[in-house]
C-alpha atoms as a PDB file:
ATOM      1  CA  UNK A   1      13.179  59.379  -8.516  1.00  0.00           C
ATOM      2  CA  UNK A   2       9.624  59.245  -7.406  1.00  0.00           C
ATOM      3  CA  UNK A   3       8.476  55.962  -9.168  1.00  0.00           C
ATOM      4  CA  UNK A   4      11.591  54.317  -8.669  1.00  0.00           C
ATOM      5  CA  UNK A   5      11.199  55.011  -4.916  1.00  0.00           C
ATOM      6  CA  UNK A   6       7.659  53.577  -5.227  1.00  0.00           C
ATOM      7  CA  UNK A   7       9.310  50.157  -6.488  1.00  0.00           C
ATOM      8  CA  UNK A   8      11.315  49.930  -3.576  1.00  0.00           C
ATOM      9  CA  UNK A   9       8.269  51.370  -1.084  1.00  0.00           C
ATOM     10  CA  UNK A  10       6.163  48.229  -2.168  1.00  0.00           C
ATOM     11  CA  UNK A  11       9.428  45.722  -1.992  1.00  0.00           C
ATOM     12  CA  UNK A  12       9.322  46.267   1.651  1.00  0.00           C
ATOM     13  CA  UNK A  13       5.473  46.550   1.802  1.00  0.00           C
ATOM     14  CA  UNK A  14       5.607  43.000   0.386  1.00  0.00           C
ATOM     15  CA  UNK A  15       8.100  41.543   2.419  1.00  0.00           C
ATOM     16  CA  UNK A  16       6.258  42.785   5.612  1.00  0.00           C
ATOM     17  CA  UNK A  17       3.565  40.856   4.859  1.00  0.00           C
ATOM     18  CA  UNK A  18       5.476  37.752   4.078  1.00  0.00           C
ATOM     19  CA  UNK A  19       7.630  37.887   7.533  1.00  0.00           C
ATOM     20  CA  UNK A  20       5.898  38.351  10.586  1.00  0.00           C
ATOM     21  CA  UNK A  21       6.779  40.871  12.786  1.00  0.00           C
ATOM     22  CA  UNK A  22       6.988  40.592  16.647  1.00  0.00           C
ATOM     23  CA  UNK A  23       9.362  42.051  19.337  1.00  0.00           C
ATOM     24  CA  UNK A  24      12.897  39.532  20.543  1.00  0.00           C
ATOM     25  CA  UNK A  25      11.561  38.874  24.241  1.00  0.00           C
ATOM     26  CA  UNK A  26      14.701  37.615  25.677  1.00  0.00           C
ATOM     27  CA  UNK A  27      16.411  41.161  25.327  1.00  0.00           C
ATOM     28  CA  UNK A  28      15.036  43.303  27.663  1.00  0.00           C
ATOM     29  CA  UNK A  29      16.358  47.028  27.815  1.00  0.00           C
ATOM     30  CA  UNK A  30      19.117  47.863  30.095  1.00  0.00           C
ATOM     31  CA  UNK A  31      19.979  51.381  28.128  1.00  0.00           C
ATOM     32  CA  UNK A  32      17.618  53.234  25.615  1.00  0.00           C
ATOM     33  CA  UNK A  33      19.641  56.193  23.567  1.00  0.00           C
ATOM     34  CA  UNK A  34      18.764  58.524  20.668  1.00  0.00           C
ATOM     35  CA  UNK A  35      21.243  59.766  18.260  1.00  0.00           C
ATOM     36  CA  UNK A  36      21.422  62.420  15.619  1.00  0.00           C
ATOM     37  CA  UNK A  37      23.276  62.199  12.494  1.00  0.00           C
ATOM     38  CA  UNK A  38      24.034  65.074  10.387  1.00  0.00           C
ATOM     39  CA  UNK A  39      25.254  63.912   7.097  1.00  0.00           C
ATOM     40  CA  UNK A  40      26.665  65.005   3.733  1.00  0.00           C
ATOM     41  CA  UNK A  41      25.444  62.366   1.875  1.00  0.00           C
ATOM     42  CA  UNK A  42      25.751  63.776  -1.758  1.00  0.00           C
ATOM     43  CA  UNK A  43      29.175  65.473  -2.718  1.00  0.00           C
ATOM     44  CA  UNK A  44      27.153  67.664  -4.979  1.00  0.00           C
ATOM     45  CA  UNK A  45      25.991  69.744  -2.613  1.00  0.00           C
ATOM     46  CA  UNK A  46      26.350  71.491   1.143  1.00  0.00           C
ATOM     47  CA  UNK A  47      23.066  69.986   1.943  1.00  0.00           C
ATOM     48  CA  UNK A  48      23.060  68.269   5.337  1.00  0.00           C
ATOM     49  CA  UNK A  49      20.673  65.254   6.091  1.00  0.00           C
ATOM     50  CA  UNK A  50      19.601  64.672   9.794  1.00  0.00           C
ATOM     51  CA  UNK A  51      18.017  61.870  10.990  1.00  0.00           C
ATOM     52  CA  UNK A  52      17.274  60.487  14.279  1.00  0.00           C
ATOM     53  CA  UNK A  53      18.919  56.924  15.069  1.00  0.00           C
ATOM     54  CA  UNK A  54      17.886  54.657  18.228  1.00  0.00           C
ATOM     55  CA  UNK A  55      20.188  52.242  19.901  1.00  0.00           C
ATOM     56  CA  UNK A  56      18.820  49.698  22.784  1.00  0.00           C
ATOM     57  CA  UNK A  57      21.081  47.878  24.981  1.00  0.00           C
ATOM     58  CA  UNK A  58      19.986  44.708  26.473  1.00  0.00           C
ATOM     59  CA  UNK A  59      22.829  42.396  28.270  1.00  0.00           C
ATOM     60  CA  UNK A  60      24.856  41.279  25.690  1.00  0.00           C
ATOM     61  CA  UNK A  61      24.352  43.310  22.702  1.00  0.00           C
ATOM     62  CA  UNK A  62      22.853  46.430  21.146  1.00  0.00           C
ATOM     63  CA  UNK A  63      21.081  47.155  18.203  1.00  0.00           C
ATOM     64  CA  UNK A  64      21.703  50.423  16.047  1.00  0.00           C
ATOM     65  CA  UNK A  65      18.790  51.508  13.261  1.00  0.00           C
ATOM     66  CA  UNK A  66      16.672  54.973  12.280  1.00  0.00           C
ATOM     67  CA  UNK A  67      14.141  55.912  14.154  1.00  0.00           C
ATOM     68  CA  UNK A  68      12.197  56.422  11.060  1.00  0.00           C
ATOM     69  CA  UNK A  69      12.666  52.738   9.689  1.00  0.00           C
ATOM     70  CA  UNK A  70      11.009  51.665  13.006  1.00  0.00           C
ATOM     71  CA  UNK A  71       7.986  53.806  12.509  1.00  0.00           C
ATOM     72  CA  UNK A  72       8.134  52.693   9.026  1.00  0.00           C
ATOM     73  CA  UNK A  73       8.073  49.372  10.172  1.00  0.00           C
ATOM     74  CA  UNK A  74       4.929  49.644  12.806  1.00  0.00           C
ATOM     75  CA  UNK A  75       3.067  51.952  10.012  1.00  0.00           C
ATOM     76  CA  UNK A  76       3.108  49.639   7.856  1.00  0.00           C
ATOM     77  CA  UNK A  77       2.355  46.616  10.174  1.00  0.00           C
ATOM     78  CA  UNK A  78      -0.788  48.917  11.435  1.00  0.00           C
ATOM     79  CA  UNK A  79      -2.028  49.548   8.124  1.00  0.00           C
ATOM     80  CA  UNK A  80      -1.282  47.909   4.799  1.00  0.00           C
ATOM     81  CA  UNK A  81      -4.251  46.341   3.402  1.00  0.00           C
ATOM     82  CA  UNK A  82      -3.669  43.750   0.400  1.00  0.00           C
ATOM     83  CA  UNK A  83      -6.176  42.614  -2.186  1.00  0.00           C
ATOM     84  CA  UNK A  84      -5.695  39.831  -3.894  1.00  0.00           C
ATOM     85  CA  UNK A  85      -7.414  40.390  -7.407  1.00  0.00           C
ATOM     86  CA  UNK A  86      -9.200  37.510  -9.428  1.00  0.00           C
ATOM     87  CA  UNK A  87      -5.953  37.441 -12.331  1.00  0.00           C
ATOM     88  CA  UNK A  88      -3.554  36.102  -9.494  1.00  0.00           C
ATOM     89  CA  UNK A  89      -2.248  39.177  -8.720  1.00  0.00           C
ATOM     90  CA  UNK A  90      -1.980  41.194  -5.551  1.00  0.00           C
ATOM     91  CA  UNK A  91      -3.255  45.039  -4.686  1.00  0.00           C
ATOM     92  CA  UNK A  92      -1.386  46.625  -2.143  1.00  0.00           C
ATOM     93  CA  UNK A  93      -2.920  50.116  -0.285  1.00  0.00           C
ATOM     94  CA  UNK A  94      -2.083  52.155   2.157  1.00  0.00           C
ATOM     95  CA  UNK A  95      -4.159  54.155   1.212  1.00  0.00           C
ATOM     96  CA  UNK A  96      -4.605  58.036   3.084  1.00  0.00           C
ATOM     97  CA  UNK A  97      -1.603  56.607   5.154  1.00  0.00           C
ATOM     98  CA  UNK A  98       1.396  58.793   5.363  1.00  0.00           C
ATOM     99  CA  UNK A  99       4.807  56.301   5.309  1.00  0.00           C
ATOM    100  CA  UNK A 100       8.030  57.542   7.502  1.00  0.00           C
ATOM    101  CA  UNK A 101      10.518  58.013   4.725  1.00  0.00           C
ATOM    102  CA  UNK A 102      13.949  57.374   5.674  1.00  0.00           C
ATOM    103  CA  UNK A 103      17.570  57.108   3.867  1.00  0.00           C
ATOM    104  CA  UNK A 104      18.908  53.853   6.416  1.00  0.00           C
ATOM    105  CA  UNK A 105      16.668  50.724   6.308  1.00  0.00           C
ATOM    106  CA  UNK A 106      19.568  48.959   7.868  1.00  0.00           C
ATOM    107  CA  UNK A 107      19.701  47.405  11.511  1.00  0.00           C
ATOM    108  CA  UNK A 108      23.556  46.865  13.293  1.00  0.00           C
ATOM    109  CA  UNK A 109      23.448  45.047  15.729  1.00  0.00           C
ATOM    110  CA  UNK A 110      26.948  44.863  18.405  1.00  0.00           C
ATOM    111  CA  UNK A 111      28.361  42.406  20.609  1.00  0.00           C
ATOM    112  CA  UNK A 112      31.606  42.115  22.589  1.00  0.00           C
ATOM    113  CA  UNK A 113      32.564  39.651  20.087  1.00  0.00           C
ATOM    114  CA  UNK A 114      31.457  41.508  16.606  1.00  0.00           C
ATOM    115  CA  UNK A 115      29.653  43.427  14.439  1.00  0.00           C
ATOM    116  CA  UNK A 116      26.765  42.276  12.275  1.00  0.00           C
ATOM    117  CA  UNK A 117      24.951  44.201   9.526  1.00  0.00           C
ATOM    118  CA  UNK A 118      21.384  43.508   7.986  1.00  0.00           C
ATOM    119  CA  UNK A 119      19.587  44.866   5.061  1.00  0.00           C
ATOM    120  CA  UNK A 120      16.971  43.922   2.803  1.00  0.00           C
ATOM    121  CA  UNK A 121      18.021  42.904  -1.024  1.00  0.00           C
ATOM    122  CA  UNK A 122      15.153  43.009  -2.728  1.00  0.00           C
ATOM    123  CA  UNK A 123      12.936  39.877  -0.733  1.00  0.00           C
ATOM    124  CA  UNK A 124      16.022  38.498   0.789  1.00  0.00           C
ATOM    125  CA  UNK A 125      17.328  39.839   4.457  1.00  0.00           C
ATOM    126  CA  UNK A 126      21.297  39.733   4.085  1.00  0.00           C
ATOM    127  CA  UNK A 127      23.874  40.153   7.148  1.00  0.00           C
ATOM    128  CA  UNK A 128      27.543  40.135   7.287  1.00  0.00           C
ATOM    129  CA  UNK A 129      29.769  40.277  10.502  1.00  0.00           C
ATOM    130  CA  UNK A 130      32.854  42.189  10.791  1.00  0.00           C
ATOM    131  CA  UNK A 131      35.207  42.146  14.327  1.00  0.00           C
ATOM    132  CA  UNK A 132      34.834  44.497  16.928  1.00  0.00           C
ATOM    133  CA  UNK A 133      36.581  48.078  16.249  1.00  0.00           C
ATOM    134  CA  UNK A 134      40.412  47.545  18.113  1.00  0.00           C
ATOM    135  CA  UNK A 135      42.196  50.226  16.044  1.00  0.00           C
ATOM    136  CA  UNK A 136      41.536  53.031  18.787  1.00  0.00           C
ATOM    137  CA  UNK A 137      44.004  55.598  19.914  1.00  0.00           C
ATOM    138  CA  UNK A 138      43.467  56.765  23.729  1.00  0.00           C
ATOM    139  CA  UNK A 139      43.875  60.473  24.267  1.00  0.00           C
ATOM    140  CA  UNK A 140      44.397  62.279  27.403  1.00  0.00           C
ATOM    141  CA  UNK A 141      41.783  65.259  26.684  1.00  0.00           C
ATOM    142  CA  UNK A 142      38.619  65.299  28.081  1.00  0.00           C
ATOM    143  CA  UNK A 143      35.363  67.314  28.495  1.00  0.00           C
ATOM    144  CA  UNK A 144      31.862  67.886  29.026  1.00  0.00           C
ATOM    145  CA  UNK A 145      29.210  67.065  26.543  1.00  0.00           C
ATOM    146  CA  UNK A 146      25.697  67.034  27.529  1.00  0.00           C
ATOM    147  CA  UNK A 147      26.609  66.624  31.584  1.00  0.00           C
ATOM    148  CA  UNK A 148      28.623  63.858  30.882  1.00  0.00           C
ATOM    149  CA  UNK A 149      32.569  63.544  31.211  1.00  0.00           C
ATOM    150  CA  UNK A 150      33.712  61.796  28.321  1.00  0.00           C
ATOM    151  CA  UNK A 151      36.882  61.310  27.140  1.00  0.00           C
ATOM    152  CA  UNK A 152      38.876  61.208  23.937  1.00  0.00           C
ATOM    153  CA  UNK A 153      39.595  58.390  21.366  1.00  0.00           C
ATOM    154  CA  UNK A 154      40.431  58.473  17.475  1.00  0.00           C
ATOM    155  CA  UNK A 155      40.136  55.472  14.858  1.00  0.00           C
ATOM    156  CA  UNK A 156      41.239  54.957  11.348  1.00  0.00           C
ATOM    157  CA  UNK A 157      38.136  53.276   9.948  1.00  0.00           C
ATOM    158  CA  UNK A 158      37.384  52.823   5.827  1.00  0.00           C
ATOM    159  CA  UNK A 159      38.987  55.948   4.839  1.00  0.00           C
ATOM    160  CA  UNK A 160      37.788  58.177   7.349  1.00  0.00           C
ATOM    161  CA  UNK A 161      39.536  59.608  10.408  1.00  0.00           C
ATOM    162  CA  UNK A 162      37.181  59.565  13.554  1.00  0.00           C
ATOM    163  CA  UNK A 163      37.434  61.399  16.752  1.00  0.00           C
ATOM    164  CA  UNK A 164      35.033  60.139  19.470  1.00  0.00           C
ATOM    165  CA  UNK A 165      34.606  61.014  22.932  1.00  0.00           C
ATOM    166  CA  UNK A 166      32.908  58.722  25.362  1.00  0.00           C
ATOM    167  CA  UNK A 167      32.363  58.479  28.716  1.00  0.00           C
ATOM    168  CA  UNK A 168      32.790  56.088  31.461  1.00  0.00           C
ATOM    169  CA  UNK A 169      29.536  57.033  33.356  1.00  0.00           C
ATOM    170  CA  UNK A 170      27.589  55.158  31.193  1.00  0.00           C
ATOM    171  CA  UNK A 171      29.868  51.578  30.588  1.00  0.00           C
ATOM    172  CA  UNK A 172      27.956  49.956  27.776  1.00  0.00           C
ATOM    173  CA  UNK A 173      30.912  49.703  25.201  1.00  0.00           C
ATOM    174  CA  UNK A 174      28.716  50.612  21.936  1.00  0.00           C
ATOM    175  CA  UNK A 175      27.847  53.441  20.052  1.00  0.00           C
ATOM    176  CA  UNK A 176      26.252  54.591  16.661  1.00  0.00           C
ATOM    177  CA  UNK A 177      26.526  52.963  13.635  1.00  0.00           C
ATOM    178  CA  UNK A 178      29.494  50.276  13.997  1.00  0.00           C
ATOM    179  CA  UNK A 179      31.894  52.137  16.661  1.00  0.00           C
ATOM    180  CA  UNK A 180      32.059  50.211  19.455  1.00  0.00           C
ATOM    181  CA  UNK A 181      34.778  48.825  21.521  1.00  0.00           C
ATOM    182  CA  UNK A 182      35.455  51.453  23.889  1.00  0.00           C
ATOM    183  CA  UNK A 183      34.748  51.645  27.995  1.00  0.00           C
ATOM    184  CA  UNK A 184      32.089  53.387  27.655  1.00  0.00           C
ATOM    185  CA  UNK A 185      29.250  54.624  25.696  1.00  0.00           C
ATOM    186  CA  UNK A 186      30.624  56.966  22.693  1.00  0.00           C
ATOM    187  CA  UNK A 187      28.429  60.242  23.412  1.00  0.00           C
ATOM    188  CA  UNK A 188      29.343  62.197  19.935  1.00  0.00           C
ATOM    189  CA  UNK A 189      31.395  60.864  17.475  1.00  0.00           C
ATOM    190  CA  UNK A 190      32.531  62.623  13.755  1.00  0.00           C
ATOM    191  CA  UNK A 191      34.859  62.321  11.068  1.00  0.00           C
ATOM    192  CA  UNK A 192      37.171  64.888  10.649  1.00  0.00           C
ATOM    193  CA  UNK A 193      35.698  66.404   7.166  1.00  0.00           C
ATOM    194  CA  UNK A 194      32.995  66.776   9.339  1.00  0.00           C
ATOM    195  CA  UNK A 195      30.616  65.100   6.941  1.00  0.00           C
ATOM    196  CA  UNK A 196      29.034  62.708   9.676  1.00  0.00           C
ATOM    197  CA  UNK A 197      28.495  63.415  13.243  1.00  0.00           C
ATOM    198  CA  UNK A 198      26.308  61.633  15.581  1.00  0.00           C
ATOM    199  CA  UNK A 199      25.875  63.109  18.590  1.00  0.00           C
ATOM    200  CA  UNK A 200      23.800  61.488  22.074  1.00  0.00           C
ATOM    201  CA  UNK A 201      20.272  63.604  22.080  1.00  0.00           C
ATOM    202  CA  UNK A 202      17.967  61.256  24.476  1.00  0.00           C
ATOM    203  CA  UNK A 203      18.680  58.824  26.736  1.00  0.00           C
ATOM    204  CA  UNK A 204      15.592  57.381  28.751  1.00  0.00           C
ATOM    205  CA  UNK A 205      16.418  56.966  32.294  1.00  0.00           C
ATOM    206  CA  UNK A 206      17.162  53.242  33.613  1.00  0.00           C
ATOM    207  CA  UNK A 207      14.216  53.565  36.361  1.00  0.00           C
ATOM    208  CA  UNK A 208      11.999  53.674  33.266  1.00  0.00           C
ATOM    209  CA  UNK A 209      13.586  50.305  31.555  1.00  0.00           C
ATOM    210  CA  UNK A 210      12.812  47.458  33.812  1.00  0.00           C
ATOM    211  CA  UNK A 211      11.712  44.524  32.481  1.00  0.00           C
ATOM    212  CA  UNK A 212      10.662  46.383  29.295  1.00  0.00           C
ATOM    213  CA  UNK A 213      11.601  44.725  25.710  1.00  0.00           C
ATOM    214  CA  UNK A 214      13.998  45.864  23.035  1.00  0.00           C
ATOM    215  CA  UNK A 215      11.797  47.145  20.249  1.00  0.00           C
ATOM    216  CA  UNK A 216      13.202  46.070  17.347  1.00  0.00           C
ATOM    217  CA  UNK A 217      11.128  43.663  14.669  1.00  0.00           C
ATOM    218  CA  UNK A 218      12.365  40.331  14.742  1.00  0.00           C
ATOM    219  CA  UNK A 219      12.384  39.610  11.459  1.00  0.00           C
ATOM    220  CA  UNK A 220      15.287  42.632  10.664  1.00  0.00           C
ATOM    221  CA  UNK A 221      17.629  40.589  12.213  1.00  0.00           C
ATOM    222  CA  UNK A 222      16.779  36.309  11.734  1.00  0.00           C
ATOM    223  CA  UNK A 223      16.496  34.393   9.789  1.00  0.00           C
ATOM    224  CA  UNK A 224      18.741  36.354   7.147  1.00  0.00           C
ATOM    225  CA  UNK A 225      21.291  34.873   4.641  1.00  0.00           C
ATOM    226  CA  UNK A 226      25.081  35.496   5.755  1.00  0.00           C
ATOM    227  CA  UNK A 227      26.987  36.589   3.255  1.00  0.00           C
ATOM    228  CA  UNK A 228      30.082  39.202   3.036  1.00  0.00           C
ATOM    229  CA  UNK A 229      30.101  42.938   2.686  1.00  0.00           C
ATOM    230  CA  UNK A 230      30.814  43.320  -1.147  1.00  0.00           C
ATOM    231  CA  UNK A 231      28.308  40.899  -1.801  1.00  0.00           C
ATOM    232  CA  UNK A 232      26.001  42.596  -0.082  1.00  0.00           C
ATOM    233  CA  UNK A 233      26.145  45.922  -1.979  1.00  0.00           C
ATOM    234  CA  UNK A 234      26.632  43.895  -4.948  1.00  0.00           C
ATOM    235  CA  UNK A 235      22.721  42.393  -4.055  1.00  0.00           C
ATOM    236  CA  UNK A 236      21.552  45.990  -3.166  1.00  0.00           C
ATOM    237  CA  UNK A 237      22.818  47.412  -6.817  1.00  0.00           C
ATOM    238  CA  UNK A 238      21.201  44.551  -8.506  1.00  0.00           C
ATOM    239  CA  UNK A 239      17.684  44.896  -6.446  1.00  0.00           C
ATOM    240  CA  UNK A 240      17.478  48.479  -7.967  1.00  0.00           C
ATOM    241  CA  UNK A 241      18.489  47.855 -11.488  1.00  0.00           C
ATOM    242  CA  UNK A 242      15.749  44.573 -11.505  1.00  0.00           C
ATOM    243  CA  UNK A 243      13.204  46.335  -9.390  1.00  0.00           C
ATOM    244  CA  UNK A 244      10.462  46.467 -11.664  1.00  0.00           C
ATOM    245  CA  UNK A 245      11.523  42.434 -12.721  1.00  0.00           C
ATOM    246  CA  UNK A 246      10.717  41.614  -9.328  1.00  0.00           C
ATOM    247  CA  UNK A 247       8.025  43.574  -8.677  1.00  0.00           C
ATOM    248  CA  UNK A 248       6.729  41.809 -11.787  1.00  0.00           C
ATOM    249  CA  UNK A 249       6.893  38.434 -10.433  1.00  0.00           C
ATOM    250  CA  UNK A 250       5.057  38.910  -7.264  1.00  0.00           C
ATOM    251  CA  UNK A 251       1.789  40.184  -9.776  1.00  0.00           C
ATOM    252  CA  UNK A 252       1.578  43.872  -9.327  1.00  0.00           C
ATOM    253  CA  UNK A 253       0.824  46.049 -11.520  1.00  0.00           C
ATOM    254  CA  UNK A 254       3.409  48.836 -12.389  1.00  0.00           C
ATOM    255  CA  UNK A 255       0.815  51.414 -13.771  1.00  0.00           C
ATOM    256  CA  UNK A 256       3.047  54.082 -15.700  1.00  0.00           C
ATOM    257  CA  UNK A 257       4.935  51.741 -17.874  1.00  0.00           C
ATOM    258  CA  UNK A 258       8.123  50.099 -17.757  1.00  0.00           C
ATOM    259  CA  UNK A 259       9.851  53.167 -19.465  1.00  0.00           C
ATOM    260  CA  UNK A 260       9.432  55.769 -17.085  1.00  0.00           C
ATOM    261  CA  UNK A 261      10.422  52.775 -14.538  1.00  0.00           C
ATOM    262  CA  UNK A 262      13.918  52.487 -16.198  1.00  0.00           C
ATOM    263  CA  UNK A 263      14.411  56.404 -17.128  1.00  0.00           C
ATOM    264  CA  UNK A 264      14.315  56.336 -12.687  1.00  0.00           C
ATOM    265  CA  UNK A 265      16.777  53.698 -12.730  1.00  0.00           C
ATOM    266  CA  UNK A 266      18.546  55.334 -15.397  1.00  0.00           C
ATOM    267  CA  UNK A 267      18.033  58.898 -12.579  1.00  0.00           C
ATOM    268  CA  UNK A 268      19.383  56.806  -9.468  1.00  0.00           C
ATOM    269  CA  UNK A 269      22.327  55.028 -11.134  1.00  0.00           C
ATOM    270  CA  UNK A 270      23.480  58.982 -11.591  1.00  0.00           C
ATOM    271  CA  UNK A 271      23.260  60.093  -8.575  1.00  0.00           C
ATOM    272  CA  UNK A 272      24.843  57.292  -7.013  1.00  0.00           C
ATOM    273  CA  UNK A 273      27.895  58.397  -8.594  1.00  0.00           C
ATOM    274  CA  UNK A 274      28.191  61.772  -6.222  1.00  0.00           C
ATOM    275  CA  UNK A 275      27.100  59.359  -3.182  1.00  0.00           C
ATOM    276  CA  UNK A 276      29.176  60.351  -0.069  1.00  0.00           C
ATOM    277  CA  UNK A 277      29.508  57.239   2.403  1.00  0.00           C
ATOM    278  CA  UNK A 278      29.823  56.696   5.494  1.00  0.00           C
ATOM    279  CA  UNK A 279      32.460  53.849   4.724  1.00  0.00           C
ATOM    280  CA  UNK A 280      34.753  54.943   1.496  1.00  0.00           C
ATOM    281  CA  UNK A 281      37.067  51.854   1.356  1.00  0.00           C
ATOM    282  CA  UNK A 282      35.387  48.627   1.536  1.00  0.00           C
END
């Protein structure tokens, strides 16, 4: 896995210095929350991931990524150096510099109106939109979760069963990942294997928000190439099979060979097939 995740490492290393990175200035922050996810993300094991997610609110919409791809991002804004070397091809260091590793480079972002999802495909950012979630059932149990009175809703959504409770205190109608759609912020929400729950763990006080900008890269969310969910994945399966291809044409340097780069594809295309995710039916 290592030099296969190396391929990938400088994919994104390369496309940050191709796009240039600044903050969207016409959002400004009207709610700031941290979630965290604790995941099963392999069936082959009890192991359970956990990773902090942040979702900003501005007036109209909300955007949903890992905390760790945004210190990804400003690490390596801060401190890639490239080279370019006298054959043409390019040198890329980050040298000394420890990279946030994370397993969601993906950023959601939520409106009244939809949902839209980008990733990177090898150098191409890709989005799809989906509708709003309006498949929720309204319960009439309620309780306390971290102060908060929330309520209780539960949505058939891609093979899972998911029982959130929200609460009207706070009335931004998102939440983690794509669940949205509710009146009011979804505080924890899990599926009922209980193989992914997110759960509220920050939220920054609105005092502390005014006039202050969302802080999310522009570039992980223009500018991208719409295109439809299957499609999508279909790009993402063919950006880690041709990895070393691509890496290739940009001029650098794979230094251990391209064997031991396809024995790692040959390692990831395996373990793919005990994946666990979040959405089984497509």
């Amino acid at each position: 896995m290592y030099y296969y995740k190396k391929l990938i490492t400088l994919l994104i290393l390369l496309y940050s210095i191709l796009s240039y990175a600044q903050s969207y200035e016409k959002d400004t922050l009207q709610g700031d929350f941290t979630y965290r996810l604790k995941g099963r993300l392999n069936t082959q094991t009890d192991y359970i991931h956990e990773e902090l997610f942040s979702l900003q609110v501005s007036k109209n919409r909300a955007f949903f990524t890992s905390v760790q791809s945004l210190k990804r991002d400003s690490v390596i804004e801060n401190s890639l150096q490239t080279t370019k070397n006298p054959d043409g091809s390019i040198s890329l260091s980050l040298a000394g510099v420890s990279v946030p590793k994370t397993r969601f480079l993906s950023t959601i972002l939520q409106t009244n109106e939809n949902i839209q999802y980008f990733q990177l495909a090898g150098m191409s950012l890709l989005t799809y939109k989906q509708p709003v979630m309006n498949g929720w059932k309204l319960i009439n149990e309620s309780k306390i979760i971290n102060t908060l009175h929330c309520k209780k809703a539960e949505l058939s959504y891609r093979g899972r069963i998911w029982v959130a409770w929200y609460s009207t205190e706070i009335p931004f109608p998102y939440g983690p990942y794509k669940f949205g759609g509710l009146p009011g912020l979804i505080i924890k929400i899990a599926d009922e294997t209980g193989d992914f729950d997110f759960e509220l763990v920050k939220s920054v006080p609105t005092a502390e928000l005014k006039g202050k900008p969302v802080k999310i890269n522009k570039r992980r969310y223009t500018e991208a190439i719409e295109t439809t969910q299957p499609k999508l994945e279909q790009a993402l399966k063919t950006a880690r099979e041709n990895a070393a291809a691509v890496l290739a044409s940009y001029g650098t340097t794979i230094l251990k060979g391209q064997e031991i780069v396809r024995q790692k594809q040959r390692e990831q295309q395996q373990n793919l097939a005990y994946d666990n995710p979040i959405e089984l039916e497509k």
